[in-house]
N, C-alpha and C. Protein backbone atom coordinates (compact mmCIF):
# COMPACT_ATOMS: atom_id res chain seq x y z
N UNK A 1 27.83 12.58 5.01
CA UNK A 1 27.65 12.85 3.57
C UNK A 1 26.52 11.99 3.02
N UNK A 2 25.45 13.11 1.96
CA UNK A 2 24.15 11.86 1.86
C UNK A 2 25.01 11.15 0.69
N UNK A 3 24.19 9.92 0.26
CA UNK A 3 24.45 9.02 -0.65
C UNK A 3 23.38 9.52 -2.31
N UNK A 4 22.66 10.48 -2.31
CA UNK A 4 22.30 10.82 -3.30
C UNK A 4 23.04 10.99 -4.85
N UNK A 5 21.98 10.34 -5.61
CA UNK A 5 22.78 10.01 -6.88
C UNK A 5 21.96 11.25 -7.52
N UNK A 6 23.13 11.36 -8.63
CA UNK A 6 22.34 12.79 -9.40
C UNK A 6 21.84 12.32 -10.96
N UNK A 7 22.18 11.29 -11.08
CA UNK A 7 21.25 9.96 -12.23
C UNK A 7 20.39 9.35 -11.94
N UNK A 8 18.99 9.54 -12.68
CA UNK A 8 18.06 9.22 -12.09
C UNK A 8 17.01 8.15 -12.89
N UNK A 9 18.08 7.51 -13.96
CA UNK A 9 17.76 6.31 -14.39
C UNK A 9 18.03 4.95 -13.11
N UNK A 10 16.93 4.62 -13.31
CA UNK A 10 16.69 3.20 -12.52
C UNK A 10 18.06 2.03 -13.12
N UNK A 11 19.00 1.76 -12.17
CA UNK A 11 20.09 0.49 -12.73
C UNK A 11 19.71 -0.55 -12.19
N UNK A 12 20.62 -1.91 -12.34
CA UNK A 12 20.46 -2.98 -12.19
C UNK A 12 20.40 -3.34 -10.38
N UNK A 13 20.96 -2.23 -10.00
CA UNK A 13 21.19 -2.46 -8.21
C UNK A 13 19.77 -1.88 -7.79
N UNK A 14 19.55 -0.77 -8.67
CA UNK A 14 18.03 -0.08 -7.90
C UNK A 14 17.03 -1.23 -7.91
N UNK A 15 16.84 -2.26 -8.79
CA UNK A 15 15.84 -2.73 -9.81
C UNK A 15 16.08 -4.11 -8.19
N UNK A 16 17.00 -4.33 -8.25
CA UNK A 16 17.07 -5.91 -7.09
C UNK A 16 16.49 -4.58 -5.82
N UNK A 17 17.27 -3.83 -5.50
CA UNK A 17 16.36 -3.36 -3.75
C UNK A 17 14.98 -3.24 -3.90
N UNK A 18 14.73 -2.63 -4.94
CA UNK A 18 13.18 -2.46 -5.34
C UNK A 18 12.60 -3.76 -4.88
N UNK A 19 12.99 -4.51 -5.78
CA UNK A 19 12.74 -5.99 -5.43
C UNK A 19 12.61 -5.99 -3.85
N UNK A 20 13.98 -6.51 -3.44
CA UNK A 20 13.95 -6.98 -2.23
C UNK A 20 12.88 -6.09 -1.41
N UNK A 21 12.84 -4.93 -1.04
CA UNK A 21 11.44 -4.23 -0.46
C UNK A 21 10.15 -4.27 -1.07
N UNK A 22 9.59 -4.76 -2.14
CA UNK A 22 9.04 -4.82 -2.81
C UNK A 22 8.11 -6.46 -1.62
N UNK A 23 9.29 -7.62 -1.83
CA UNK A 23 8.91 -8.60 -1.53
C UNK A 23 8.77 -8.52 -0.14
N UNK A 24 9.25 -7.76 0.47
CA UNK A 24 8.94 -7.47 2.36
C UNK A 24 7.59 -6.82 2.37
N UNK A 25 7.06 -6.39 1.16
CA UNK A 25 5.91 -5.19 1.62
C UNK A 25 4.80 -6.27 0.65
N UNK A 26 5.44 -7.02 0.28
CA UNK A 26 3.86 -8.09 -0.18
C UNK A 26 3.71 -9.19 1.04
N UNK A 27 4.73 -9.81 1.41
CA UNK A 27 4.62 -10.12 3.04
C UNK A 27 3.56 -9.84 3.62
N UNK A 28 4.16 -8.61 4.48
CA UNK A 28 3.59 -7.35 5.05
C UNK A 28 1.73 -8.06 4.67
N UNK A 29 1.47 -7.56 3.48
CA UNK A 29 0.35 -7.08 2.56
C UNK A 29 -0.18 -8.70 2.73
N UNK A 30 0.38 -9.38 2.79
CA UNK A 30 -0.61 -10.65 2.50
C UNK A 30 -1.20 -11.38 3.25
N UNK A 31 -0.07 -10.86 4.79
CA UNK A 31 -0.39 -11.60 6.22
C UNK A 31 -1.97 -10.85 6.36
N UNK A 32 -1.85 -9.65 6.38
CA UNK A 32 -3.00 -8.45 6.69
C UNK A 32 -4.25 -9.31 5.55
N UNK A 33 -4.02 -9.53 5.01
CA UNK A 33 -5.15 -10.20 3.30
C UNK A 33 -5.24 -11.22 4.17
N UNK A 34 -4.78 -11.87 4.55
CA UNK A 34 -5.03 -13.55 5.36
C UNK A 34 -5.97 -13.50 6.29
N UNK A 35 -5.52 -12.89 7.67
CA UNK A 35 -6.12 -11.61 8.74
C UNK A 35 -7.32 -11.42 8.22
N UNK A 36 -7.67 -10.77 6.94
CA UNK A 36 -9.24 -10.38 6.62
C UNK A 36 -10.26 -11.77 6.99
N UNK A 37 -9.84 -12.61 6.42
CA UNK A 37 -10.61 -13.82 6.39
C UNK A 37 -11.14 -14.41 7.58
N UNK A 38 -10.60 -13.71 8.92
CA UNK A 38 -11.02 -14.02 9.93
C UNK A 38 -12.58 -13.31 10.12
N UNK A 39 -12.71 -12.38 10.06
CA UNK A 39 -13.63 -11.24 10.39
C UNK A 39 -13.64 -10.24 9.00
N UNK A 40 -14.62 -9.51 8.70
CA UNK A 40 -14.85 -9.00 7.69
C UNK A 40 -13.64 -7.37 7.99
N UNK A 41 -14.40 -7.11 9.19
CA UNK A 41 -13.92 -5.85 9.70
C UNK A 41 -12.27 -5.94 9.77
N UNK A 42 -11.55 -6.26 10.40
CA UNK A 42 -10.07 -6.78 9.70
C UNK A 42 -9.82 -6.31 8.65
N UNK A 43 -10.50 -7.14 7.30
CA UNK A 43 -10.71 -6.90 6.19
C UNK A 43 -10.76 -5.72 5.51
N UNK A 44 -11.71 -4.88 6.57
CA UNK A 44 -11.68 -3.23 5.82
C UNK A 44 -11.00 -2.58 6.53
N UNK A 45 -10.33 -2.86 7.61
CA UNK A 45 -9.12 -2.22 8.29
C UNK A 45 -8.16 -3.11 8.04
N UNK A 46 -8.10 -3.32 6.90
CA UNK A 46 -6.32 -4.02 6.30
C UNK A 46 -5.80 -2.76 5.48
N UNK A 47 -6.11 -1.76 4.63
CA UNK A 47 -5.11 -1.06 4.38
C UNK A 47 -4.39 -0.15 5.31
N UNK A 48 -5.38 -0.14 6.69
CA UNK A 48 -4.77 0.76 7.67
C UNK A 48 -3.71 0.08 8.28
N UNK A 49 -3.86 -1.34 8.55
CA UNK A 49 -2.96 -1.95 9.23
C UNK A 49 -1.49 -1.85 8.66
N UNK A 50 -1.90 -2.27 7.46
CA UNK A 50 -0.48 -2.60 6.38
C UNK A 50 -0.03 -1.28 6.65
N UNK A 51 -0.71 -0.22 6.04
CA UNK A 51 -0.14 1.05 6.15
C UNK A 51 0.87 0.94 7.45
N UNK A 52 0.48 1.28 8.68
CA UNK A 52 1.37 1.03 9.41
C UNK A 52 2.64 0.50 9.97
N UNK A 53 2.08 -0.84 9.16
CA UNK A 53 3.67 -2.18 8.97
C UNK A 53 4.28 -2.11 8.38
N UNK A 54 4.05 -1.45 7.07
CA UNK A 54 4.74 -1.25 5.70
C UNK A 54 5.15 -0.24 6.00
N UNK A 55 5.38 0.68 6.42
CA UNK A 55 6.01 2.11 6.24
C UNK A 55 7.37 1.80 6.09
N UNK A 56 8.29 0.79 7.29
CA UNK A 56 9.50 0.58 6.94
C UNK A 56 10.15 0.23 5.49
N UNK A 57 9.52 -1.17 5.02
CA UNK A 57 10.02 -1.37 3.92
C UNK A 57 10.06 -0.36 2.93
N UNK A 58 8.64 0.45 2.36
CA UNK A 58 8.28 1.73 1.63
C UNK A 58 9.50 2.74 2.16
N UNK A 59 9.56 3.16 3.24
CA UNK A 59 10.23 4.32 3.38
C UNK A 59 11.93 4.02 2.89
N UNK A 60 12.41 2.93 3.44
CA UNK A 60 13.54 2.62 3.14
C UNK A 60 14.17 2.19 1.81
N UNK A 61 13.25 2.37 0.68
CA UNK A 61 13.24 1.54 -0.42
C UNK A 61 13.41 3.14 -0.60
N UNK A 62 12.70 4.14 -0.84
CA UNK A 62 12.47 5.33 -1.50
C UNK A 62 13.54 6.25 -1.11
N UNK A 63 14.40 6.22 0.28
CA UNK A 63 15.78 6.54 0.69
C UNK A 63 16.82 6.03 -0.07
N UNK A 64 16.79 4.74 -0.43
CA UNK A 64 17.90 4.04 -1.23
C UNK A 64 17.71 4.38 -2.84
N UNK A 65 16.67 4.58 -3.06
CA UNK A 65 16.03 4.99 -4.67
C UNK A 65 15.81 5.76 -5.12
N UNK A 66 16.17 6.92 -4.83
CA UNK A 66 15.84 8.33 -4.88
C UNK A 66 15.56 8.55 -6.26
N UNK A 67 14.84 8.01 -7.29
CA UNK A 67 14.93 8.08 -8.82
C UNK A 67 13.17 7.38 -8.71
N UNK A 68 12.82 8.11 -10.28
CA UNK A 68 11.23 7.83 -10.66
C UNK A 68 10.98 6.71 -11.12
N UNK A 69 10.36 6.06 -10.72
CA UNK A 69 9.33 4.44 -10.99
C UNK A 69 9.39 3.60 -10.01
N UNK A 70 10.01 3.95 -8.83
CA UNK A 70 10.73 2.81 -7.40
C UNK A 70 9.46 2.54 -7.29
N UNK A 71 8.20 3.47 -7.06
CA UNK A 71 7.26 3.27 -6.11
C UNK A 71 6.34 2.42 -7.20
N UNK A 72 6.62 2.92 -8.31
CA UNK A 72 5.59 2.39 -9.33
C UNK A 72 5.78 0.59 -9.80
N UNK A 73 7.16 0.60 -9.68
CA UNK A 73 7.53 -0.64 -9.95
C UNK A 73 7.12 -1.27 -8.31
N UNK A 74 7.03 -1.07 -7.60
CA UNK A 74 6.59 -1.63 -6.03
C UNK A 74 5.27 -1.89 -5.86
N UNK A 75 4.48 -1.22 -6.59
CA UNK A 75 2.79 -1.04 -6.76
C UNK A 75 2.54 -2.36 -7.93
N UNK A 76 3.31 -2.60 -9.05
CA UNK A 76 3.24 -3.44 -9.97
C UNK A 76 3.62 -4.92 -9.85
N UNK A 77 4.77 -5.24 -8.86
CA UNK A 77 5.22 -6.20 -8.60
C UNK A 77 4.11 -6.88 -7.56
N UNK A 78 3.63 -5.80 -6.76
CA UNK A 78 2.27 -6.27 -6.02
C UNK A 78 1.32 -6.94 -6.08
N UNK A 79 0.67 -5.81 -7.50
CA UNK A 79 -0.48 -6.25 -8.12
C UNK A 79 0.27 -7.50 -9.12
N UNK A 80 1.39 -8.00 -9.52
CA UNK A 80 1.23 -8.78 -10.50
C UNK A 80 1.14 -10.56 -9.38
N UNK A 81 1.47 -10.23 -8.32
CA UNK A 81 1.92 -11.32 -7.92
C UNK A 81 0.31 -11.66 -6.88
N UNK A 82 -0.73 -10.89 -6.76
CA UNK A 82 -2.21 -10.93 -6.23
C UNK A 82 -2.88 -11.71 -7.82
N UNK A 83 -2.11 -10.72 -9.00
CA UNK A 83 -2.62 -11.37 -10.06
C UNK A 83 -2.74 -12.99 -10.17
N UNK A 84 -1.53 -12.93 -10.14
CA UNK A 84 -0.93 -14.47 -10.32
C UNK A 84 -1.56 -15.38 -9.69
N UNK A 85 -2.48 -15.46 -8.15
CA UNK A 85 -2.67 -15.62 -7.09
C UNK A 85 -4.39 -15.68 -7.43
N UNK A 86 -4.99 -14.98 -8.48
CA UNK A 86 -6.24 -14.70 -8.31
C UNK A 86 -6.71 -13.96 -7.67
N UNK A 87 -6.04 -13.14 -6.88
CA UNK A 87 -6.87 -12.24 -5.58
C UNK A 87 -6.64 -10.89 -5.93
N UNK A 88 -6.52 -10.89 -7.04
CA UNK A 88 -6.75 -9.32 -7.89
C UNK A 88 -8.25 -8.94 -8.69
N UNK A 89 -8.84 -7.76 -8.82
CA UNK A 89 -10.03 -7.49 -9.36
C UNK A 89 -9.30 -6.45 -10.19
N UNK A 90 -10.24 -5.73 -11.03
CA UNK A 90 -10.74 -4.20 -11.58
C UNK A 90 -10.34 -3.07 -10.96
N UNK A 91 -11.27 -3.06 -9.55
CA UNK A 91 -11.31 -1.82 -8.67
C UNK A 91 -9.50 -1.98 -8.14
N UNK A 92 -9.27 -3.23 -7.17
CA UNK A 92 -8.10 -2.86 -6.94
C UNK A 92 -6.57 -2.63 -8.11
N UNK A 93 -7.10 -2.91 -9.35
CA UNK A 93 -6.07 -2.68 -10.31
C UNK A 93 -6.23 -1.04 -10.49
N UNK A 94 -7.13 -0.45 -10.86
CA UNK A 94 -7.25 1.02 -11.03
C UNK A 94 -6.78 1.61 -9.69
N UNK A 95 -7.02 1.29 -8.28
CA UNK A 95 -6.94 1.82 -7.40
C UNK A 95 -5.56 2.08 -7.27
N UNK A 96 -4.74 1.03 -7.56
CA UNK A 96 -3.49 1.11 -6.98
C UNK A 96 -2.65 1.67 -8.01
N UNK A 97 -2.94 1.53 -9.36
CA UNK A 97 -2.40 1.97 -10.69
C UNK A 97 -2.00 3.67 -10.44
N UNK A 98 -3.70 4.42 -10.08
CA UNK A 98 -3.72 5.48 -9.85
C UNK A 98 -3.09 6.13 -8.19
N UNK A 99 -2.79 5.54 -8.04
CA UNK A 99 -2.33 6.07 -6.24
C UNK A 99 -0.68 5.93 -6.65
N UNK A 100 -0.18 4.82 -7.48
CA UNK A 100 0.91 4.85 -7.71
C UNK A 100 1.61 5.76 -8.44
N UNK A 101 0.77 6.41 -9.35
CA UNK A 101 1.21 7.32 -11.11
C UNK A 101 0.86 8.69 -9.55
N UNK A 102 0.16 9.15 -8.54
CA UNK A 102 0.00 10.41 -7.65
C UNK A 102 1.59 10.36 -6.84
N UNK A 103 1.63 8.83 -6.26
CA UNK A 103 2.70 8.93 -5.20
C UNK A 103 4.25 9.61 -5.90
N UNK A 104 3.90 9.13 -7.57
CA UNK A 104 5.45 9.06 -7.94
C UNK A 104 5.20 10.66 -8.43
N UNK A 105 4.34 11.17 -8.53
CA UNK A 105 4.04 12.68 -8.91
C UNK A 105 4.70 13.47 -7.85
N UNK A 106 4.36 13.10 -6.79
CA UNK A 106 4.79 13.82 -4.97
C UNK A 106 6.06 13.56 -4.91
N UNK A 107 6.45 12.72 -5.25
CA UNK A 107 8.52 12.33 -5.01
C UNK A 107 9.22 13.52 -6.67
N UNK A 108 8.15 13.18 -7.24
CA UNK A 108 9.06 14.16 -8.48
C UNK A 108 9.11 15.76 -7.94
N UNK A 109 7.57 15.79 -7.65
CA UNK A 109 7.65 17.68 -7.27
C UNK A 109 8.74 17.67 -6.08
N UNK A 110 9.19 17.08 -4.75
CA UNK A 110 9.07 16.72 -3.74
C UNK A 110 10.94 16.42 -3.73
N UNK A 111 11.21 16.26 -4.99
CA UNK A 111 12.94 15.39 -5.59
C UNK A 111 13.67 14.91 -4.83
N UNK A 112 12.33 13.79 -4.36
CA UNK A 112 12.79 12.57 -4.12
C UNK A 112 13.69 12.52 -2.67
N UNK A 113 13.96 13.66 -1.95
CA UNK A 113 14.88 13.89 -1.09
C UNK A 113 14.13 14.27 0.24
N UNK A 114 13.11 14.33 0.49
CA UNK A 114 11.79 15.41 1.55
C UNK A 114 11.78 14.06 1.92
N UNK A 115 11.47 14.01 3.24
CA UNK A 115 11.07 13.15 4.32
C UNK A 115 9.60 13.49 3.98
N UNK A 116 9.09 14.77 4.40
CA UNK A 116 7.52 14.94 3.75
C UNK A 116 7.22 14.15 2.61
N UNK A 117 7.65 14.55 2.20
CA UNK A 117 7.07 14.13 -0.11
C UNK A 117 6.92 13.26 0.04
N UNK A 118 8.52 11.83 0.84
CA UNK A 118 7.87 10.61 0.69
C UNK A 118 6.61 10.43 1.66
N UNK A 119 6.81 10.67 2.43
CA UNK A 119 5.66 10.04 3.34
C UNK A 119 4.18 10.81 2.83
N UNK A 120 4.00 11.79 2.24
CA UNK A 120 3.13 11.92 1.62
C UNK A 120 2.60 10.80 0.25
N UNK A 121 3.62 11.14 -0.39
CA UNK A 121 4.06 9.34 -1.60
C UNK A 121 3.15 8.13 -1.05
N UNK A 122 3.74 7.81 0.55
CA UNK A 122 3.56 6.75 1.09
C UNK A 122 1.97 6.67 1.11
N UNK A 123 1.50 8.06 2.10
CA UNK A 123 0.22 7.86 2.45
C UNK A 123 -0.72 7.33 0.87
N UNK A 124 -0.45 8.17 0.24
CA UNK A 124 -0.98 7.94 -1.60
C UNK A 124 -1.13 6.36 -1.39
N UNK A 125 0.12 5.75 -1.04
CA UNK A 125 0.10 4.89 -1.71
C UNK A 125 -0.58 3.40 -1.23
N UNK A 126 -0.48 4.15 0.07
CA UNK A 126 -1.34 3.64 0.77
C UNK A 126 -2.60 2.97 0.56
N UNK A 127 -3.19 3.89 0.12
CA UNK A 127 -4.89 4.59 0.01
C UNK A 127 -5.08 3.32 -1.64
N UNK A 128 -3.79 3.03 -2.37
CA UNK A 128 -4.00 2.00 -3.29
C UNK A 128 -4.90 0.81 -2.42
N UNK A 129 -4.63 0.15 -1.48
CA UNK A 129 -5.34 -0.94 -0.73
C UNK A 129 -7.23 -1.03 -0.59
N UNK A 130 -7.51 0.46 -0.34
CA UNK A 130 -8.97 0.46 -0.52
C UNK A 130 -9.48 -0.41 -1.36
N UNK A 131 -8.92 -0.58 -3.06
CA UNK A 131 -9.57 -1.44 -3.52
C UNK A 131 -9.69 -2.55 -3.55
N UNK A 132 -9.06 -3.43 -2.51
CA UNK A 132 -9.54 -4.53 -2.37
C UNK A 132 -11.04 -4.61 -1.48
N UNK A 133 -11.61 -4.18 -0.49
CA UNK A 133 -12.98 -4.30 0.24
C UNK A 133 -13.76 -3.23 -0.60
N UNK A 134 -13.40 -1.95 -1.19
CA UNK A 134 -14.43 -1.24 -2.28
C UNK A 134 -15.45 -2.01 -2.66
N UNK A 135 -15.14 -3.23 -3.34
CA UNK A 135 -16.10 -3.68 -4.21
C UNK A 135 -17.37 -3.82 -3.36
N UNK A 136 -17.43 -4.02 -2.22
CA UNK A 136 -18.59 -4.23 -1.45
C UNK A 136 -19.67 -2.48 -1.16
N UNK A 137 -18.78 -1.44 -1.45
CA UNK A 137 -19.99 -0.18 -1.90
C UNK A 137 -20.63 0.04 -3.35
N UNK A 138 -19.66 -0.60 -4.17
CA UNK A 138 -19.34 -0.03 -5.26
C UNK A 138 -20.53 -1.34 -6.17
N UNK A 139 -20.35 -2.64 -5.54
CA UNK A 139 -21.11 -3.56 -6.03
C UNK A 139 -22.14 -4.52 -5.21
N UNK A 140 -22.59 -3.77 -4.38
CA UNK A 140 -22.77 -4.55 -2.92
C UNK A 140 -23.09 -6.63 -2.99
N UNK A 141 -25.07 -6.16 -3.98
CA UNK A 141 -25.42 -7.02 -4.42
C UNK A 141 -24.46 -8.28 -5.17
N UNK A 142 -24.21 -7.75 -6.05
CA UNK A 142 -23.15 -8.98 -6.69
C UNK A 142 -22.22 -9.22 -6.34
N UNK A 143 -21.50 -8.22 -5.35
CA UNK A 143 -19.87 -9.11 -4.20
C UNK A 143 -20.97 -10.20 -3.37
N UNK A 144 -21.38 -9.58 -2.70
CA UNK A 144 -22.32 -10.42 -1.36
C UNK A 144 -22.59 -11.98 -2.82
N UNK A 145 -22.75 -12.04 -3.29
CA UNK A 145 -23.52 -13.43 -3.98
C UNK A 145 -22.26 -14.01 -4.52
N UNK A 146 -21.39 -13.23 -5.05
CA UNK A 146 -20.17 -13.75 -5.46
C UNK A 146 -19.55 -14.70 -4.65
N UNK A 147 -19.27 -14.03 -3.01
CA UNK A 147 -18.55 -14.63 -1.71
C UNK A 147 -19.47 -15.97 -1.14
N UNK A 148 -20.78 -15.65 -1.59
CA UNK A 148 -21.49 -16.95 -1.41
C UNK A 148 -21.17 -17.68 -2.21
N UNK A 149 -20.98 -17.84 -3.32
CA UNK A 149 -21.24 -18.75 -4.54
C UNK A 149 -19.74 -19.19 -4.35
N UNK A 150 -18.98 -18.79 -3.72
CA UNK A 150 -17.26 -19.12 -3.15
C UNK A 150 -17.13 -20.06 -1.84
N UNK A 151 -18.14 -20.43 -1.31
CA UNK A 151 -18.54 -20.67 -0.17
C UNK A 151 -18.11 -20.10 1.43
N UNK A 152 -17.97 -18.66 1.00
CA UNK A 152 -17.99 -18.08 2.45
C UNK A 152 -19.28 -18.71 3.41
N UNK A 153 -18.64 -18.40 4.92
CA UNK A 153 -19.68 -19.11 5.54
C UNK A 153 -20.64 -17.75 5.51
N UNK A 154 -22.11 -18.34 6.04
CA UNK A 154 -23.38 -17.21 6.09
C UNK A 154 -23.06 -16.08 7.04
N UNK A 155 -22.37 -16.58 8.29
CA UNK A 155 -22.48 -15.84 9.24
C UNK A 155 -21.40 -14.54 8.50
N UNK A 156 -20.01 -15.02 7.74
CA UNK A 156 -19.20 -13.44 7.44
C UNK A 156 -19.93 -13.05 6.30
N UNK A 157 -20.68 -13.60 5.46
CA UNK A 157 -21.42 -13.00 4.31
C UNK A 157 -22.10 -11.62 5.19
N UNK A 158 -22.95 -12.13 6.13
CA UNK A 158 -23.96 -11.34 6.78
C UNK A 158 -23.21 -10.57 7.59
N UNK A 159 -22.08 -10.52 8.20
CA UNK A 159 -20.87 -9.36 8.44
C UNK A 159 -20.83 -8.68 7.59
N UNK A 160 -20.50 -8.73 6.74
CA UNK A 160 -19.72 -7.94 5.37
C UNK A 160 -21.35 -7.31 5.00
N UNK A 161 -22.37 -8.00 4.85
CA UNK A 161 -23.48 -6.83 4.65
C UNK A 161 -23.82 -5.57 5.96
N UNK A 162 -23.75 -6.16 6.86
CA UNK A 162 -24.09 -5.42 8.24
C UNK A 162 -22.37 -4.19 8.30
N UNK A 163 -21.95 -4.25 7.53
CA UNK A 163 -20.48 -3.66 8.12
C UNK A 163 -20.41 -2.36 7.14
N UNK A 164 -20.79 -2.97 5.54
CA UNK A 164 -20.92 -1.91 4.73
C UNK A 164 -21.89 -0.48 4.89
N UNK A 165 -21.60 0.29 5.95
CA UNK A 165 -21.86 1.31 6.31
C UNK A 165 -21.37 2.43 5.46
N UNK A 166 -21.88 3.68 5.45
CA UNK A 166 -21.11 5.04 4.69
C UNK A 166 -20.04 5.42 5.93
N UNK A 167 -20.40 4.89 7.57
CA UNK A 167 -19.52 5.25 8.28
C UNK A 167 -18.23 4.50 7.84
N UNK A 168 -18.36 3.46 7.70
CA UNK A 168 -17.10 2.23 7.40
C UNK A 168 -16.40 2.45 6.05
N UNK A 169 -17.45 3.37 5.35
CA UNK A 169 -16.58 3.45 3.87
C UNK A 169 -15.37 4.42 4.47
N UNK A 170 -15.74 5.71 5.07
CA UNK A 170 -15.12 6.85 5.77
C UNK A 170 -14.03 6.45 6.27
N UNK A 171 -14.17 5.07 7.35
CA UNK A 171 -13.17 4.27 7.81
C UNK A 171 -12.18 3.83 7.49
N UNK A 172 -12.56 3.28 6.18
CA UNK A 172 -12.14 2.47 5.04
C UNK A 172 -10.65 3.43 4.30
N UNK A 173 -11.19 4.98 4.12
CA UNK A 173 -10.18 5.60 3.35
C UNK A 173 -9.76 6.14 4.69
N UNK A 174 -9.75 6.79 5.95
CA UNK A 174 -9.52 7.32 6.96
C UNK A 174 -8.37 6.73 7.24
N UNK A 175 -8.53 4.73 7.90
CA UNK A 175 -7.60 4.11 8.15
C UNK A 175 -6.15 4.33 7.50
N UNK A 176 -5.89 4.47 6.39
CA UNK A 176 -4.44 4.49 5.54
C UNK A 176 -3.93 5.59 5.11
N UNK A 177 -4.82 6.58 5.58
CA UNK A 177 -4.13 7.95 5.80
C UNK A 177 -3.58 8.15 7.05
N UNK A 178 -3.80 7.60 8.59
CA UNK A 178 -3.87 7.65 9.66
C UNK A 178 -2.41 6.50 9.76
N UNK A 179 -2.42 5.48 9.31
CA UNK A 179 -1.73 4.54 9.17
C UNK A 179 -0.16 4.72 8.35
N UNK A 180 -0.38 5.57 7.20
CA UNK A 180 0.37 5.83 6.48
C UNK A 180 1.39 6.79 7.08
N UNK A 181 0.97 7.49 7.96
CA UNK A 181 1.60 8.83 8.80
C UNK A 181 2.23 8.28 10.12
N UNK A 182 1.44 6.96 10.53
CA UNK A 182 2.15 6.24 11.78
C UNK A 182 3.90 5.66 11.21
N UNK A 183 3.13 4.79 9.89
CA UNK A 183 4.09 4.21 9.04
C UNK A 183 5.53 4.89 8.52
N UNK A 184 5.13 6.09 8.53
CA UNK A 184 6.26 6.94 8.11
C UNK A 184 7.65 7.09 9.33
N UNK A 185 6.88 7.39 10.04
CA UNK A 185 7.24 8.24 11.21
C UNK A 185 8.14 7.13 12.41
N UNK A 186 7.34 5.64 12.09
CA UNK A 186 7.91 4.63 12.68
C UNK A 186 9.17 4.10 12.28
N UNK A 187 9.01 4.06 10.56
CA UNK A 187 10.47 4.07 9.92
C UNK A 187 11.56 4.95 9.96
N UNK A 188 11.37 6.13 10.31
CA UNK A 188 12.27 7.63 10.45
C UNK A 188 13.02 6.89 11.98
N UNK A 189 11.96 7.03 12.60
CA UNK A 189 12.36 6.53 14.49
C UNK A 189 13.18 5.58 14.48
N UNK A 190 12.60 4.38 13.96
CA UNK A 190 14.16 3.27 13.37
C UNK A 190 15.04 3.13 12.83
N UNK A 191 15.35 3.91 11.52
CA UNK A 191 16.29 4.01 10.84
C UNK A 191 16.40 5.63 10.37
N UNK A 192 16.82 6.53 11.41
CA UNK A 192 17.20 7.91 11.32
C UNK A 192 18.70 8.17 10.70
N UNK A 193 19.49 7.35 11.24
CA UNK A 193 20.52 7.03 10.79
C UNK A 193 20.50 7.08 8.98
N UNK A 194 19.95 6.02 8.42
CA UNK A 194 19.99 5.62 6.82
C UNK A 194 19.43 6.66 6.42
N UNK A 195 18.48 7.49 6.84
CA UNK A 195 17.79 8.61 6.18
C UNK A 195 18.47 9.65 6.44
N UNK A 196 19.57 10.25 6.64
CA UNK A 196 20.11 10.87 7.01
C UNK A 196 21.21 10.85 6.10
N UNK A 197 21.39 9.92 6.41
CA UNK A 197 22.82 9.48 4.88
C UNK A 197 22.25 9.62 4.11
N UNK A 198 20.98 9.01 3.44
CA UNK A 198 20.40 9.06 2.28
C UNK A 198 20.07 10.75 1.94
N UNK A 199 20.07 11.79 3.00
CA UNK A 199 19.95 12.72 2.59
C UNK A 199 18.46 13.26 2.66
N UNK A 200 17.69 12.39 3.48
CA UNK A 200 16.53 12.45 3.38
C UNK A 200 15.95 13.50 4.77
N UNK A 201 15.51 14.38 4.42
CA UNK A 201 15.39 15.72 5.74
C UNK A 201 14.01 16.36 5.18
């Protein structure tokens, strides 16, 4: 028997799991952000990575939540806590704002119950991460001087120029669609069981 609720106001129990997956998928999200700092390239293959790692927490949060704002409140708790942190911009606030207001569009048409919808949701939401390395097409000149004036060393400055390719932008959004679909599919394989109860087919 699934566990689907037919109230689809967010309560005080939705609002803590949210949470609790919320805080597994900034984890997730921050080790991969850390990771960048090694190598640039990392860096622009971090939303693919996460995508991948994250699928569990995401998928399992949206099984237990079957109601509108889970994903949005998961996208917000994100960005507020990068805020907090300084390691938030512009691009990645719009990016993820808008991938979040699409994902929760796909679970509404989708009601919240489709193994598809979410993992479609997911991939969306995925694709929020681009804006953290964006700024380097979008602003080349003034990121590159910015990361200097931060004291990156010369040698990843001159990565991060040599890397910003139109192939790597391609890369860039490619990775977390590719990732997002691994991500899905890895969480189903592990916990078939909970999605099943949850009603999720």
């Amino acid at each position: 028997m699934s566990e689907v609720s037919t109230d689809k106001k967010l309560k005080g129990k939705d609002l803590i799991t949210i949470g609790i997956f919320s805080a597994i998928y900034f984890v997730i999200n921050f080790s991969f952000m850390l990771l960048g700092g090694i190598h640039p390239v990392l860096w622009m293959l971090m939303p693919g990575f996460i995508a991948v790692f994250a699928g569990i927490p995401f998928m399992l949060m949206v099984a237990k939540v079957q109601k509108p704002g889970a994903v949005f409140l998961m996208g917000l708790i994100t960005a507020l806590i990068y805020f907090a942190t300084g390691q938030f911009t512009l691009v990645i606030l719009i990016s993820m704002a808008s991938t979040c207001i699409l994902a929760e569009v796909v679970r509404m048409v989708t009601k919240y119950n489709s193994f598809k919808g979410n993992s479609i949701a997911y991939v969306i939401f995925s694709l929020g991460m681009v804006g953290s390395p964006l700024p380097i097409w979008l602003f080349k000149a003034d990121f590159l001087a910015q990361i200097t004036e931060q004291g990156m060393p010369a040698d990843y400055v001159a990565a991060v120029e040599a890397l910003s390719s139109n192939a790597m932008l391609i890369v860039l959004f490619v990775a977390p669609i590719i990732g997002g679909i691994i991500g899905a599919f890895i969480a189903r394989g592990l916990f078939k069981k909970h999605f099943v109860k949850a009603g999720i087919v």
